[in-house]
Protein backbone atom coordinates (compact mmCIF):
# COMPACT_ATOMS: atom_id res chain seq x y z
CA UNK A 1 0.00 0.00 0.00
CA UNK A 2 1.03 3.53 -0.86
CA UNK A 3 -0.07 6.15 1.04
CA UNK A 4 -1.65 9.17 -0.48
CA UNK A 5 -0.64 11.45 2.57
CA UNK A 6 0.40 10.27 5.87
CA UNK A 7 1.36 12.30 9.32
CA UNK A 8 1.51 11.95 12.76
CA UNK A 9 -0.35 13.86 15.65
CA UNK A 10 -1.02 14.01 19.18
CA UNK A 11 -4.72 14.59 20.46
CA UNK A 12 -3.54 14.97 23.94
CA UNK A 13 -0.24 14.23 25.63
CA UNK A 14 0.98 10.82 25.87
CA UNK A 15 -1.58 9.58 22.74
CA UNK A 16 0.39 9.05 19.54
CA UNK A 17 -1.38 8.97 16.02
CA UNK A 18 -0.25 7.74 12.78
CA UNK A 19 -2.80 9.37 9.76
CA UNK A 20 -2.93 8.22 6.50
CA UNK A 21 -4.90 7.78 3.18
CA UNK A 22 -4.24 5.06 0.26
CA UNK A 23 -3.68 5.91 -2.99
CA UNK A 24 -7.19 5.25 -4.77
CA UNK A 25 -9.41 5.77 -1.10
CA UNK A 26 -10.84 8.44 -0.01
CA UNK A 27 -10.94 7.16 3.99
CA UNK A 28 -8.26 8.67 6.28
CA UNK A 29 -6.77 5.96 8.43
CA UNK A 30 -6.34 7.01 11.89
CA UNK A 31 -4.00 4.17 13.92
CA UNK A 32 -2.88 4.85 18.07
CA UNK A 33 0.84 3.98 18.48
CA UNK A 34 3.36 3.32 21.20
CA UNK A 35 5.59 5.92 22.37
CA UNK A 36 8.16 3.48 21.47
CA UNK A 37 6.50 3.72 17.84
CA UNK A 38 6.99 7.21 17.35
CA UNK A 39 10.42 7.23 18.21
CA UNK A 40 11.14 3.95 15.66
CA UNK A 41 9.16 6.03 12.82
CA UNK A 42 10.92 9.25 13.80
CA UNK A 43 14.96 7.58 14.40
CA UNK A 44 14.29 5.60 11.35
CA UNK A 45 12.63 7.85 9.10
CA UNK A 46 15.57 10.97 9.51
CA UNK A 47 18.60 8.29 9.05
CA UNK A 48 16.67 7.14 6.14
CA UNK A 49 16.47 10.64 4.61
CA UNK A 50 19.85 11.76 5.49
CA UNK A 51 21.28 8.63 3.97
CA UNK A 52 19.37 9.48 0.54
CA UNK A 53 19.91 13.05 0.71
CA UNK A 54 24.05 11.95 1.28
CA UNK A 55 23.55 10.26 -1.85
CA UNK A 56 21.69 12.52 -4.18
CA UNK A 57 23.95 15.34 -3.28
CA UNK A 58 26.81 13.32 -4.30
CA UNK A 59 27.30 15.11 -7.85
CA UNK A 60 30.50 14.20 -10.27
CA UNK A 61 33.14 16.56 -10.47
CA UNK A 62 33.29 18.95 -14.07
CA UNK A 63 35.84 21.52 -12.93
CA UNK A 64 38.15 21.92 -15.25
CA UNK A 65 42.11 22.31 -14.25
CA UNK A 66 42.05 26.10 -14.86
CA UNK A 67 39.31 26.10 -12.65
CA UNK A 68 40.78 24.05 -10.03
CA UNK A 69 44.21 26.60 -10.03
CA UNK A 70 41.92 29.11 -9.78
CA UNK A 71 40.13 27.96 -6.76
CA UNK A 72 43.74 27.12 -5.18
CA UNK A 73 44.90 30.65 -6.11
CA UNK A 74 42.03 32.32 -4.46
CA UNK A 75 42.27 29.99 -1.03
């Protein structure tokens, strides 16, 4: 299952809630969690994103050696 849209929310403290539609549904999902939950989705999720952000950024180099000596020059 994809989700359409998904977030989390708190409707009072200590009460966790994962929201989230399907692709082709128009019902919005509402499911309690764990504490422990949260924190899983939330450590998981931002090493997950940082790892694929690491590697998008990751572009190949097309400086040319004039610009290279140029970027030494001005150091």
């Amino acid at each position: 299952m994809i989700a359409k849209i998904a977030y989390l929310s708190t409707p009072a403290p200590g009460r966790y809630m994962l929201n989230f539609q399907a692709f082709g549904s128009d019902e919005l999902i509402t499911i309690e969690i764990a504490k422990a939950h949260l924190v899983n989705i939330l450590i998981d999720g931002t090493a997950s994103a940082l790892r694929e952000e690491q590697y998008l950024s990751r572009v190949p180099s097309t400086q040319t050696k004039d610009a290279e000596h140029e970027r030494a020059e001005n150091a």
